[in-house]
C-alpha atoms as a PDB file:
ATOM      1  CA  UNK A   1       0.130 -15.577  20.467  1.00  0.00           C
ATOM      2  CA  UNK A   2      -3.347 -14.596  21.550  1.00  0.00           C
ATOM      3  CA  UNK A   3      -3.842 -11.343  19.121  1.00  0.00           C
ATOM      4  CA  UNK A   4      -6.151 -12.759  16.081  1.00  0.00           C
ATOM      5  CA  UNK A   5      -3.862 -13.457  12.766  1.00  0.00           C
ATOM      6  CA  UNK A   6      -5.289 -11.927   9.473  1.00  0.00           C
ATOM      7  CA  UNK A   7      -4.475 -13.924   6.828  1.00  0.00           C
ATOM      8  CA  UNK A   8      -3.345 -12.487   3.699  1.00  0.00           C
ATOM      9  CA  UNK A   9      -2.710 -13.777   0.392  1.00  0.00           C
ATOM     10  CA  UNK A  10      -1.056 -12.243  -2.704  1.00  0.00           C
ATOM     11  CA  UNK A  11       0.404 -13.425  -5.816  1.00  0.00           C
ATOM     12  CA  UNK A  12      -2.852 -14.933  -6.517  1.00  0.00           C
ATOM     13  CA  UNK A  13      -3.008 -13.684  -9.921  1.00  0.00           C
ATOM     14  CA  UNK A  14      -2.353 -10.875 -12.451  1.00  0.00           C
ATOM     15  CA  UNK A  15      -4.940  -8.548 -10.853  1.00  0.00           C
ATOM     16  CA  UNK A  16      -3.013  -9.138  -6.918  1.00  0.00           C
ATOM     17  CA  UNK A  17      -0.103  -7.635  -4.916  1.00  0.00           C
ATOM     18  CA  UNK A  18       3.014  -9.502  -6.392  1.00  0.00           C
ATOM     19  CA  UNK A  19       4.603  -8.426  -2.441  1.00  0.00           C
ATOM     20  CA  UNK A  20       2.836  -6.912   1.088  1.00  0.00           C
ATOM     21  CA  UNK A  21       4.830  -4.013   0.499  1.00  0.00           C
ATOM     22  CA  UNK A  22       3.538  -2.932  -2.580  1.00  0.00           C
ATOM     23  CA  UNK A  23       1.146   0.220  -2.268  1.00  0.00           C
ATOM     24  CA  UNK A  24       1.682   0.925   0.969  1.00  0.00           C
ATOM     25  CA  UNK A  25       4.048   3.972   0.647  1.00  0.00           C
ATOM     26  CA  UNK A  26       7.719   4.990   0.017  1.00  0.00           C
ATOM     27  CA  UNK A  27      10.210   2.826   2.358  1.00  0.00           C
ATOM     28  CA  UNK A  28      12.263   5.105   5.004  1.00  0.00           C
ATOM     29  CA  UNK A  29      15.527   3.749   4.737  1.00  0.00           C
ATOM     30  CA  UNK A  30      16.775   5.706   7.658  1.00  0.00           C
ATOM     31  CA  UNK A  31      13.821   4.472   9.493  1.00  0.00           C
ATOM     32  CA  UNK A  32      14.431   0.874   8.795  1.00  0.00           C
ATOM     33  CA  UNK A  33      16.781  -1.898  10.014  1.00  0.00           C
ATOM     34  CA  UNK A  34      17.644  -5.841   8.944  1.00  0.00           C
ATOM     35  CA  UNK A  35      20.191  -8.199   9.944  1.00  0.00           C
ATOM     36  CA  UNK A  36      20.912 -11.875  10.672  1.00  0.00           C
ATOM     37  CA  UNK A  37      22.065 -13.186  13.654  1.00  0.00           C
ATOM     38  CA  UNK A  38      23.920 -17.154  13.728  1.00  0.00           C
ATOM     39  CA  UNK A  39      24.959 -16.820  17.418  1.00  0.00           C
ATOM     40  CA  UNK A  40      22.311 -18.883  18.104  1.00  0.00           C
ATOM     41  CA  UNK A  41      22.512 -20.967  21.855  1.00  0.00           C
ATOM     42  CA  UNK A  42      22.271 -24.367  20.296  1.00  0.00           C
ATOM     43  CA  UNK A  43      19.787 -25.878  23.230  1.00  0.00           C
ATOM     44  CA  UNK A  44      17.231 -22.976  21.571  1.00  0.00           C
ATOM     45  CA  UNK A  45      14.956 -23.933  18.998  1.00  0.00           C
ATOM     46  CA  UNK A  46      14.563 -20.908  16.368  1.00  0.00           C
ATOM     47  CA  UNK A  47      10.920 -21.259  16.368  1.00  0.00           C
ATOM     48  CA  UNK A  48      10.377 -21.002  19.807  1.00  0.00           C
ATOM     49  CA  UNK A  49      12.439 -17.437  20.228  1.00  0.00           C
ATOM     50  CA  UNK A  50      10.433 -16.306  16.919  1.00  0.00           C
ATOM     51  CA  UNK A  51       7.501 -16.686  18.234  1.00  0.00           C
ATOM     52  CA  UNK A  52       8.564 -15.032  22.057  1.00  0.00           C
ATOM     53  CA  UNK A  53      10.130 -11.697  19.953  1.00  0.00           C
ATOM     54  CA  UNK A  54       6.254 -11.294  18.226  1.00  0.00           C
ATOM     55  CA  UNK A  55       4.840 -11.815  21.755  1.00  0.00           C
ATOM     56  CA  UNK A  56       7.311  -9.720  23.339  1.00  0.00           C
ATOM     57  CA  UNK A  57       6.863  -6.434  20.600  1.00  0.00           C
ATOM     58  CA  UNK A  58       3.189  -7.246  20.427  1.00  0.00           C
ATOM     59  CA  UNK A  59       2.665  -6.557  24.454  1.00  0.00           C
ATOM     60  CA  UNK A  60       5.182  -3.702  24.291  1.00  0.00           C
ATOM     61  CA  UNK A  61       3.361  -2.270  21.456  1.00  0.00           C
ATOM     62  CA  UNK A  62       0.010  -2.733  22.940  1.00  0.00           C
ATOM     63  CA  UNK A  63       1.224  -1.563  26.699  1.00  0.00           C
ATOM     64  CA  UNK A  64      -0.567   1.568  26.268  1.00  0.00           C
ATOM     65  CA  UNK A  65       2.567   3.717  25.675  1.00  0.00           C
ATOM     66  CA  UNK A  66       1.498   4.447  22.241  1.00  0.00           C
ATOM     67  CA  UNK A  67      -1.427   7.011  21.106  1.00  0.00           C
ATOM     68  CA  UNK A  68      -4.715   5.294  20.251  1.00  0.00           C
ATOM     69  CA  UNK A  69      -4.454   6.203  16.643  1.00  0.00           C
ATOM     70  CA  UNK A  70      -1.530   3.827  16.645  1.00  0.00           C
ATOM     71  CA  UNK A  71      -3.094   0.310  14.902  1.00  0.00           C
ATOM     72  CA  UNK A  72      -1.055  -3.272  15.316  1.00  0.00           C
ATOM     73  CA  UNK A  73      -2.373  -5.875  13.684  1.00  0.00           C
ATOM     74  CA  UNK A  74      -0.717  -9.689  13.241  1.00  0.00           C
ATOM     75  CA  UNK A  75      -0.926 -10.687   9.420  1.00  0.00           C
ATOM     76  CA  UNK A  76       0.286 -14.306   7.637  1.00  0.00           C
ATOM     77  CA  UNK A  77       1.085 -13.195   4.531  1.00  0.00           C
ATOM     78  CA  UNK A  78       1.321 -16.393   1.963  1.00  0.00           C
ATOM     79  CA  UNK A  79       2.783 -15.989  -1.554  1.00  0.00           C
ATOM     80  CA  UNK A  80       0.559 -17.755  -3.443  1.00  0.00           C
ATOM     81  CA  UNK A  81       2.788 -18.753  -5.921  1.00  0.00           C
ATOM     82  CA  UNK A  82       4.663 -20.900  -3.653  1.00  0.00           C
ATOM     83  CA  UNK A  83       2.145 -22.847  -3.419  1.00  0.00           C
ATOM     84  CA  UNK A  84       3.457 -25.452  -0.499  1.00  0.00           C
ATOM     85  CA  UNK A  85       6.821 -25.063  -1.132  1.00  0.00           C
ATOM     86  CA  UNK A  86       6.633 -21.862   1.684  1.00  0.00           C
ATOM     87  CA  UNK A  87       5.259 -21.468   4.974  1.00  0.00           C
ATOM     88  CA  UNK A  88       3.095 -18.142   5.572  1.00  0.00           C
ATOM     89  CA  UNK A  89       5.677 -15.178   7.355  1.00  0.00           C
ATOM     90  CA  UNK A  90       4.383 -13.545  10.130  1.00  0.00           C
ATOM     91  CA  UNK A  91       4.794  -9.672  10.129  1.00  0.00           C
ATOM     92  CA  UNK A  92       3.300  -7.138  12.609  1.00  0.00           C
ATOM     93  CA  UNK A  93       2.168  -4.041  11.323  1.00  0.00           C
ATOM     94  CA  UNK A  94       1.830  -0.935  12.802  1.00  0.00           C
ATOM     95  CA  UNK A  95       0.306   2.018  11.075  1.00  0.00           C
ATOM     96  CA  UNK A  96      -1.082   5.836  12.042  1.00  0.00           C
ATOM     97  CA  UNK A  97      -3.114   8.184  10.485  1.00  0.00           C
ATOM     98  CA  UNK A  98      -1.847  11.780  11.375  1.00  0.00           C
ATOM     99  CA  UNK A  99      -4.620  14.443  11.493  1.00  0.00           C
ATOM    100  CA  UNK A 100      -2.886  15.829   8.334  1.00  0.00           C
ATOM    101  CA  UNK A 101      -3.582  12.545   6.090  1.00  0.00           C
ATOM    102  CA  UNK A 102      -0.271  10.916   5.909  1.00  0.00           C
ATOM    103  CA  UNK A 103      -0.183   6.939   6.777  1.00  0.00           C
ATOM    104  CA  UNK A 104       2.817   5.752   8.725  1.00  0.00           C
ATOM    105  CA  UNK A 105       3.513   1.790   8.584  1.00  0.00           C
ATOM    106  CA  UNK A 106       5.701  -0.273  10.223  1.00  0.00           C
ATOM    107  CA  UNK A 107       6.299  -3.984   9.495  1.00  0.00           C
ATOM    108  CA  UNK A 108       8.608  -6.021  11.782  1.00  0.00           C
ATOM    109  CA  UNK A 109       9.424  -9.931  11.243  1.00  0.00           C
ATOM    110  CA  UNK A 110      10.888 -12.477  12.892  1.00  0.00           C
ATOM    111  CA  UNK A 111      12.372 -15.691  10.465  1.00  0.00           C
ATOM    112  CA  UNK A 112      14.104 -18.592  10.922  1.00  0.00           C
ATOM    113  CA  UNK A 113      16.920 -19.013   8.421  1.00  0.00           C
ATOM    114  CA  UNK A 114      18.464 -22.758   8.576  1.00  0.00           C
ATOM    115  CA  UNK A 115      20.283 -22.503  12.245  1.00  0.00           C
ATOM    116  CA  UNK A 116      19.988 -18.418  11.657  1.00  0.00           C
ATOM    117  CA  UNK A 117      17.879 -15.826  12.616  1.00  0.00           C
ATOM    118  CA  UNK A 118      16.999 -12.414  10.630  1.00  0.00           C
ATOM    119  CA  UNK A 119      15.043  -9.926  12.121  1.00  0.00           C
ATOM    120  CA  UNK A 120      13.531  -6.949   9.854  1.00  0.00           C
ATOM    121  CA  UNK A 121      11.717  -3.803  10.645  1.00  0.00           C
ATOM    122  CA  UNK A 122      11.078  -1.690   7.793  1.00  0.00           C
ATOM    123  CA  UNK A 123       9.305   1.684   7.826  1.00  0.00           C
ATOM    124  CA  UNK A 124       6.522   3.462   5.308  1.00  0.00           C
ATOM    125  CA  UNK A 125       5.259   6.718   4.605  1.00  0.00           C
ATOM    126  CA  UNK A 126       2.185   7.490   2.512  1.00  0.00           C
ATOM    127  CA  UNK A 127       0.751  10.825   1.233  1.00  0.00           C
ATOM    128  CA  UNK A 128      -3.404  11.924   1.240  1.00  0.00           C
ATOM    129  CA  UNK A 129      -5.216  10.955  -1.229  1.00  0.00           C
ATOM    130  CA  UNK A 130      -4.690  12.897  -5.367  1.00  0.00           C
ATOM    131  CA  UNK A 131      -8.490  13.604  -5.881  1.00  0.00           C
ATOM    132  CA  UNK A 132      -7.275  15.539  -8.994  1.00  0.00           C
ATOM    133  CA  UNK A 133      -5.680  12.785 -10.501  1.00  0.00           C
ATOM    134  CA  UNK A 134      -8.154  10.790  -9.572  1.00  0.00           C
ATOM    135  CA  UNK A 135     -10.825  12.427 -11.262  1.00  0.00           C
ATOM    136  CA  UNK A 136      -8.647  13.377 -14.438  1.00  0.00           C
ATOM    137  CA  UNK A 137      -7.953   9.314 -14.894  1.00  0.00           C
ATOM    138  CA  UNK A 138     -11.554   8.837 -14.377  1.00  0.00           C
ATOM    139  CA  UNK A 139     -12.265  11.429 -17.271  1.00  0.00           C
ATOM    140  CA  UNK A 140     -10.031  10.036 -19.958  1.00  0.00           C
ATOM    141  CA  UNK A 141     -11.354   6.241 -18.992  1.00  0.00           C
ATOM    142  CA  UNK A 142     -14.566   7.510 -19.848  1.00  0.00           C
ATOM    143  CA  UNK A 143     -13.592   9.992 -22.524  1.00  0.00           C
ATOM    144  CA  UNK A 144     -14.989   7.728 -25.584  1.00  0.00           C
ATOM    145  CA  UNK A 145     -18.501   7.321 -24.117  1.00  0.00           C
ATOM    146  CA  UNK A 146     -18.786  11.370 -24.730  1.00  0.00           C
ATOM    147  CA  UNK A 147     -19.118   9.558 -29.068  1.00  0.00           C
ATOM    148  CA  UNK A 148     -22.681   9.204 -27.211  1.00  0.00           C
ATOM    149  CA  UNK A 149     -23.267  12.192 -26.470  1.00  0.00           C
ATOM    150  CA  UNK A 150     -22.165  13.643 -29.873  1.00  0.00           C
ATOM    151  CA  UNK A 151     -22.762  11.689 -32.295  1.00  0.00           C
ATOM    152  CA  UNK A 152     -25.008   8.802 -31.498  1.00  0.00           C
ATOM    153  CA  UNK A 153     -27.617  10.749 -29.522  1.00  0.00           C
ATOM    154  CA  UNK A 154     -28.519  13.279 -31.878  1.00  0.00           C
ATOM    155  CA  UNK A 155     -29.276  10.728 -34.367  1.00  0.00           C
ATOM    156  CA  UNK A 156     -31.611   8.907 -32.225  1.00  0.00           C
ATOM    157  CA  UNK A 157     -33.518  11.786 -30.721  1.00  0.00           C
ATOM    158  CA  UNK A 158     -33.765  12.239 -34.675  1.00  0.00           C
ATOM    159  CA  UNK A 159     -35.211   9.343 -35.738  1.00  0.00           C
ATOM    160  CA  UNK A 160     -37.472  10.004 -32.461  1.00  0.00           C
ATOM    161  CA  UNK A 161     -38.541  13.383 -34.035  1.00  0.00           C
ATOM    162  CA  UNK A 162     -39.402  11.719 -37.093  1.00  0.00           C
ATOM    163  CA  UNK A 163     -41.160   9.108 -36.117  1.00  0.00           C
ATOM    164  CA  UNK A 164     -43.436  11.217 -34.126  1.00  0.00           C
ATOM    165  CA  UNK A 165     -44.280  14.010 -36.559  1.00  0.00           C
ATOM    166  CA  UNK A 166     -44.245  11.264 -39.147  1.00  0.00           C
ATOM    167  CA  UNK A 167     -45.621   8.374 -37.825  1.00  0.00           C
ATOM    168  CA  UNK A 168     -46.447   6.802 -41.679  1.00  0.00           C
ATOM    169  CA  UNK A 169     -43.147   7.648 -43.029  1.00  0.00           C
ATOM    170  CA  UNK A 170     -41.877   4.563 -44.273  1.00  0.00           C
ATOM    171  CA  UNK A 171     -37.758   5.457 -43.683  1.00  0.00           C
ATOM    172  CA  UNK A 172     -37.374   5.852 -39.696  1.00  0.00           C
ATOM    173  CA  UNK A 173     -37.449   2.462 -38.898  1.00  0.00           C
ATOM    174  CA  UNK A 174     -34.370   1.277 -40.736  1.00  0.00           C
ATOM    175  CA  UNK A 175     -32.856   4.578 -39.386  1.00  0.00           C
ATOM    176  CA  UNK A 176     -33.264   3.697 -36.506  1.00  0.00           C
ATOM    177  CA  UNK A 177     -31.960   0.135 -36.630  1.00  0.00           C
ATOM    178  CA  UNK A 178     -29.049   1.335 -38.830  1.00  0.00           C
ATOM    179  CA  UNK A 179     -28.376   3.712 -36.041  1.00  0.00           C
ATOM    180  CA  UNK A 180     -28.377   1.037 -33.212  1.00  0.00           C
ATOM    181  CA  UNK A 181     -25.805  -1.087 -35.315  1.00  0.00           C
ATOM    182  CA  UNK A 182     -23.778   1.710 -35.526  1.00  0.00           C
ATOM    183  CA  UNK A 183     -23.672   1.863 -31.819  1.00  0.00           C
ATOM    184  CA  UNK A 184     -23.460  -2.058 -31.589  1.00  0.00           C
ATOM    185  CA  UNK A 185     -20.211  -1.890 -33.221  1.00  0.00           C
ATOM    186  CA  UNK A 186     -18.648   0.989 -31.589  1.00  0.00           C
ATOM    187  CA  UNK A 187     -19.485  -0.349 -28.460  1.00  0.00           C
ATOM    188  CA  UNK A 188     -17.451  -3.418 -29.354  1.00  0.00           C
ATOM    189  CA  UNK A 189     -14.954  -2.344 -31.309  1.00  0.00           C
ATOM    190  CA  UNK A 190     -14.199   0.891 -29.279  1.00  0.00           C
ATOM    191  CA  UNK A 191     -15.754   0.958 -26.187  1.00  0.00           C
ATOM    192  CA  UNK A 192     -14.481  -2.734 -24.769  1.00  0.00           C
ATOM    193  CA  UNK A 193     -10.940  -2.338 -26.533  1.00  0.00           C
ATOM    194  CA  UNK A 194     -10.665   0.690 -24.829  1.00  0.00           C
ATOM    195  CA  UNK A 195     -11.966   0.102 -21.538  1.00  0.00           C
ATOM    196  CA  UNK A 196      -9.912  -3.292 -21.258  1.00  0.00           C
ATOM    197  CA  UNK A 197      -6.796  -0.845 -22.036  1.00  0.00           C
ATOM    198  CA  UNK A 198      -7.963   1.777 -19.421  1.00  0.00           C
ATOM    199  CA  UNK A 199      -8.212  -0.755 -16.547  1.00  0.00           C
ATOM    200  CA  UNK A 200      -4.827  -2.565 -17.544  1.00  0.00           C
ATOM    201  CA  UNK A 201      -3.020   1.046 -17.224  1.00  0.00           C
ATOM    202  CA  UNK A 202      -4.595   3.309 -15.314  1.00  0.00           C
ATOM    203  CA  UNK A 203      -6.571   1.165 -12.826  1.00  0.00           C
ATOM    204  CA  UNK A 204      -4.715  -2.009 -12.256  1.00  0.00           C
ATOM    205  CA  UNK A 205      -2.948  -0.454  -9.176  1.00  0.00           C
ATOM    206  CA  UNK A 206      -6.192   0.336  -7.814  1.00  0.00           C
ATOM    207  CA  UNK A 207      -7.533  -3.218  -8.328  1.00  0.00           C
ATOM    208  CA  UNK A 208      -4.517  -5.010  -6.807  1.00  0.00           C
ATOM    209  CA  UNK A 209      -4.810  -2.550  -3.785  1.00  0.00           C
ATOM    210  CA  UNK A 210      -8.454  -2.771  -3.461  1.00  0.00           C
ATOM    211  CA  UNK A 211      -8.039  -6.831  -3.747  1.00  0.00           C
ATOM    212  CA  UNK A 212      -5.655  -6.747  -1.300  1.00  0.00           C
ATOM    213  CA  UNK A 213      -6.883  -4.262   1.703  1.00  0.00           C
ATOM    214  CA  UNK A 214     -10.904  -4.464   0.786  1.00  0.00           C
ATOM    215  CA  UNK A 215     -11.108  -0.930   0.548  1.00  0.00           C
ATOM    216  CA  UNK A 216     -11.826   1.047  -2.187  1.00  0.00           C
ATOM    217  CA  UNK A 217     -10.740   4.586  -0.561  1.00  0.00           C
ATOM    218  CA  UNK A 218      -7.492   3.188   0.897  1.00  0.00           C
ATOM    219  CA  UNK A 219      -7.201   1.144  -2.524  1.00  0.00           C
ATOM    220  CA  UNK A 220      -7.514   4.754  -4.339  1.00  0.00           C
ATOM    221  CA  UNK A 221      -4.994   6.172  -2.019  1.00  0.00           C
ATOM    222  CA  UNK A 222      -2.890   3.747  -2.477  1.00  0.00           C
ATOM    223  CA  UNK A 223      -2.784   4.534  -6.317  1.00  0.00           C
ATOM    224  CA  UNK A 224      -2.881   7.605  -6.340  1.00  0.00           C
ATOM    225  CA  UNK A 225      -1.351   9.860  -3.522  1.00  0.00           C
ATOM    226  CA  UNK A 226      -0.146  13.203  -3.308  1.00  0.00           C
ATOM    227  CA  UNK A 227       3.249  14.338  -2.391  1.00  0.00           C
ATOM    228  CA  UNK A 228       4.436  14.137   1.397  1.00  0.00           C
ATOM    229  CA  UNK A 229       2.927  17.103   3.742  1.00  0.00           C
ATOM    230  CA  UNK A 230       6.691  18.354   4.941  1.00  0.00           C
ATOM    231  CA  UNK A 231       4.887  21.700   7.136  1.00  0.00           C
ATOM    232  CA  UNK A 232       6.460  21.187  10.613  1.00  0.00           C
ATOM    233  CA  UNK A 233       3.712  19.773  12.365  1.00  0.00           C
ATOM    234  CA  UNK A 234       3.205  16.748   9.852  1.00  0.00           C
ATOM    235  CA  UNK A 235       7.145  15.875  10.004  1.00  0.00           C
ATOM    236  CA  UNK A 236       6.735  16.175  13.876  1.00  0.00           C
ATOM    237  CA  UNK A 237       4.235  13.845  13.647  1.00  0.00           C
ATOM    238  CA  UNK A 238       5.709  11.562  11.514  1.00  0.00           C
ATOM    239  CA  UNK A 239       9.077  11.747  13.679  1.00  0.00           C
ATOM    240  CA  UNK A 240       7.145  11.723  17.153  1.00  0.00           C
ATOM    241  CA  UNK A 241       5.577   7.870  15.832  1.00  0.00           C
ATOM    242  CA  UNK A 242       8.827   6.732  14.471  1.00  0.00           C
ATOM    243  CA  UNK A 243      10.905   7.908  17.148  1.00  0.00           C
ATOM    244  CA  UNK A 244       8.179   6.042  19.720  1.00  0.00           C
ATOM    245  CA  UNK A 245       7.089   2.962  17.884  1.00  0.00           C
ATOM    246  CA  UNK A 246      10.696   2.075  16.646  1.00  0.00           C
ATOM    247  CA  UNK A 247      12.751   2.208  20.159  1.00  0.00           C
ATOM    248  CA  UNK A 248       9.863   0.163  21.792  1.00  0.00           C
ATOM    249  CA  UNK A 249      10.277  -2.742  19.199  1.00  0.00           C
ATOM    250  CA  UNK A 250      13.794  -2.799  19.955  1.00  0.00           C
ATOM    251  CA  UNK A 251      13.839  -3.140  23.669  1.00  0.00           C
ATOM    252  CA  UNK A 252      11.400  -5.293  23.087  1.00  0.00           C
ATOM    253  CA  UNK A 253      14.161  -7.530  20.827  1.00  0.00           C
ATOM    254  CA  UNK A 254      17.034  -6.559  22.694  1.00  0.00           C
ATOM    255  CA  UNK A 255      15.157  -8.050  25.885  1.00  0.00           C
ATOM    256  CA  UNK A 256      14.672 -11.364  24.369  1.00  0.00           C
ATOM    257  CA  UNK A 257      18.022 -11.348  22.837  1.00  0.00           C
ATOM    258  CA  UNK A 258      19.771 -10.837  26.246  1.00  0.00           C
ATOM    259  CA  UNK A 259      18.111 -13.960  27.731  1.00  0.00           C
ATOM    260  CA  UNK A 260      19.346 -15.722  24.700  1.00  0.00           C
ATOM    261  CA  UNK A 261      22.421 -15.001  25.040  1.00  0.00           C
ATOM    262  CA  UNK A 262      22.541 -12.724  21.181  1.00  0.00           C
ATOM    263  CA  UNK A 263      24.512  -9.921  20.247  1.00  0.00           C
ATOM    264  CA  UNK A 264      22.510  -6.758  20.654  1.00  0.00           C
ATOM    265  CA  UNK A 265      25.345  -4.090  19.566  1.00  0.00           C
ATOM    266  CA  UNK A 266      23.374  -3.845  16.399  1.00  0.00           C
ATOM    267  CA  UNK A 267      19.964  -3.230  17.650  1.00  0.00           C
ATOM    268  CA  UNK A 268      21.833  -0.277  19.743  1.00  0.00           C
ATOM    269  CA  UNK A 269      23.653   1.496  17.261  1.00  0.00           C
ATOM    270  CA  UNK A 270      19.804   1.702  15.130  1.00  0.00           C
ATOM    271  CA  UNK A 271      18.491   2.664  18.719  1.00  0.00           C
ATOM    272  CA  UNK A 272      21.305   5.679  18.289  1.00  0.00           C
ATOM    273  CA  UNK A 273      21.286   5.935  14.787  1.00  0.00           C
ATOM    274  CA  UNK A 274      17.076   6.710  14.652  1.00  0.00           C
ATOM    275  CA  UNK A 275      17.008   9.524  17.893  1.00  0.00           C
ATOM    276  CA  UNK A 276      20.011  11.776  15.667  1.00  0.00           C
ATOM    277  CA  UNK A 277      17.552  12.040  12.715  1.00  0.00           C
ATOM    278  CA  UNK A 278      15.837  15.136  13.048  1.00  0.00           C
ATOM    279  CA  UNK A 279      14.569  16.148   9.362  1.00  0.00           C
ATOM    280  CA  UNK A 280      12.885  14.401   6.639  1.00  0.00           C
ATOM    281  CA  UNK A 281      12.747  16.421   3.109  1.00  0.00           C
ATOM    282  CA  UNK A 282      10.393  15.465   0.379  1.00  0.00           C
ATOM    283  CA  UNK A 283      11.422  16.284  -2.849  1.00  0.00           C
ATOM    284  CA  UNK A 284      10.129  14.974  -6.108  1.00  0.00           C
ATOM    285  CA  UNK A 285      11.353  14.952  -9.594  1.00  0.00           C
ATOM    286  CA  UNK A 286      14.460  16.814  -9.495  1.00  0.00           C
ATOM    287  CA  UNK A 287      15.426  15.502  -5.975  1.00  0.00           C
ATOM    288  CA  UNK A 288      13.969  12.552  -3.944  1.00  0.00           C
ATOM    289  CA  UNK A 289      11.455  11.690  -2.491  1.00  0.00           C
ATOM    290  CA  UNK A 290       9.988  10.101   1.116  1.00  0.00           C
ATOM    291  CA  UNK A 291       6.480   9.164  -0.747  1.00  0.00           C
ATOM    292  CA  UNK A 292       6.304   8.475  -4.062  1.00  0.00           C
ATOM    293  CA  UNK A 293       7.994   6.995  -6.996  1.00  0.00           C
ATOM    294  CA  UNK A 294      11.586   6.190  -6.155  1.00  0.00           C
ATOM    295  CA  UNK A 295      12.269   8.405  -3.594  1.00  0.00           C
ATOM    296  CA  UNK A 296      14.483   8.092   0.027  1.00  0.00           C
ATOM    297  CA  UNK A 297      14.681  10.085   2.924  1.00  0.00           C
ATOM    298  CA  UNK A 298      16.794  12.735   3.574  1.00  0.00           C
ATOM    299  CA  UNK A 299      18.694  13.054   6.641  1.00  0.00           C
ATOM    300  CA  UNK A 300      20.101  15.866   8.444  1.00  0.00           C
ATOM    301  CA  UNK A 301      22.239  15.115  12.248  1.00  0.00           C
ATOM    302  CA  UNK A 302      22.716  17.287  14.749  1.00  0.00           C
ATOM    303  CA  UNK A 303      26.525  18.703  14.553  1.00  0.00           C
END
């Protein structure tokens, strides 16, 4: 393969991605295929045709068919808590940015499974980025420092007062010190408690994200993201890369299944199944979703 290979770790710890997927957006199930194939030729090594279907996809993808907002990048991804006992797994992933904010990946893998092998392609939507939110979890994490303000400040620019218009008064000094304790131990008691708490709840999402991609916007986004764009010209967009990215992976497959001698009904009937989807709804809450919290596509087919 001559693309570079990023390689990615996660499971590293409590503050890292326990799976790639995580963050990323809601999965598209209509949008996204997996089976296993054991019709293997014998005189093939699984290895060998792994590594021709990522060749294969990865020149199709990078043919110039595609827009040039369309990204495809080769990542190892190693779970760390393995350790040895697992190889890294190859994926490709494709993602667009539409002009309207919403980030469209694609991961596609190729894996030997004893004398089997399973080929996945699973699709992701994500939403823009929930400045509110943002800024109202910023505001409650830093909702005890306003004690400061209130309470603590006064009585230092106090004591400042005092000291100044009485600079032989015997009192300010302890005041002051007694004052400065005071804000010792709230700082400790309060303050770190509290702050500890904030980034195990609210921001923990963000740090695994931020870990993970090494960016603190797309981190943000990750964690907190608005609710799908469904005006007609965002689902266009989102069906337009789906609809193009998806049937060029799997000619790509079904080309290096056919010299192999593999079954390629399957990949045909998801070739089918993906051109008859024509809708996608995003509902939250009372319905369900495309991006967000346990959410699905929903799928309407042409009578």
């Amino acid at each position: 393969m001559n693309a570079p290979v990023q390689q990615k770790a996660f499971s590293r710890d409590f503050f890292d991605r326990q799976d790639p997927t995580e963050g990323i957006g809601e999965l598209i199930i209509p949008f996204s295929f997996s089976s296993i194939y054991d019709e293997v030729d014998k005189d093939s090594k699984l290895s060998e045709i792994c590594t021709e279907l990522y060749d294969k996809v990865l020149a199709k993808l990078k043919s110039g068919d595609l827009g040039k907002d369309v990204q495809v990048d080769v990542i190892d991804y190693k779970d760390a808590k393995q350790g040895g006992k697992e190889s890294p797994r190859k994926y490709l992933a494709i993602t667009r940015e539409t002009n309207r904010k919403t980030r469209i990946t694609i991961l596609a893998r190729f894996l030997p499974y004893g004398n089997k092998l399973y080929v996945g392609v699973d699709s992701f939507v994500l939403g823009n980025t929930n400045w509110l939110k943002i800024i109202g979890t910023i505001a409650l994490t830093l909702l005890p420092f306003l004690c400061y303000l209130f309470t603590f400040l006064p009585a230092i620019i106090q004591s400042m007062v005092s000291s100044l218009t009485n600079p032989f008064g015997g009192g300010q000094s302890s005041d002051f010190g007694q004052t400065f304790l005071l804000i010792l131990q709230y700082t400790c008691c309060c303050i770190f408690p509290w702050l500890i708490f904030a980034v195990m709840f609210f921001w923990l999402n963000t740090v695994r994200n931020f870990r993970h991609e090494g960016n603190l916007l797309l981190g943000l986004r990750q964690s907190f993201n608005q609710i799908l764009n469904i005006r007609s010209f965002n689902i266009d967009d989102i069906l337009m890369t789906l609809k193009s990215v998806l049937p060029l992976i799997l000619s790509s497959i079904r080309e290096v299944f056919e010299k192999h001698d593999l079954p390629v009904k399957s990949l045909d009937e998801f070739a089918a199944s993906i051109q008859t989807i024509n809708n996608i709804q995003n509902v939250y809450g009372s319905g369900n979703a495309v991006a967000g919290a346990g959410g699905r596509a929903s799928v309407s087919r042409p009578k």
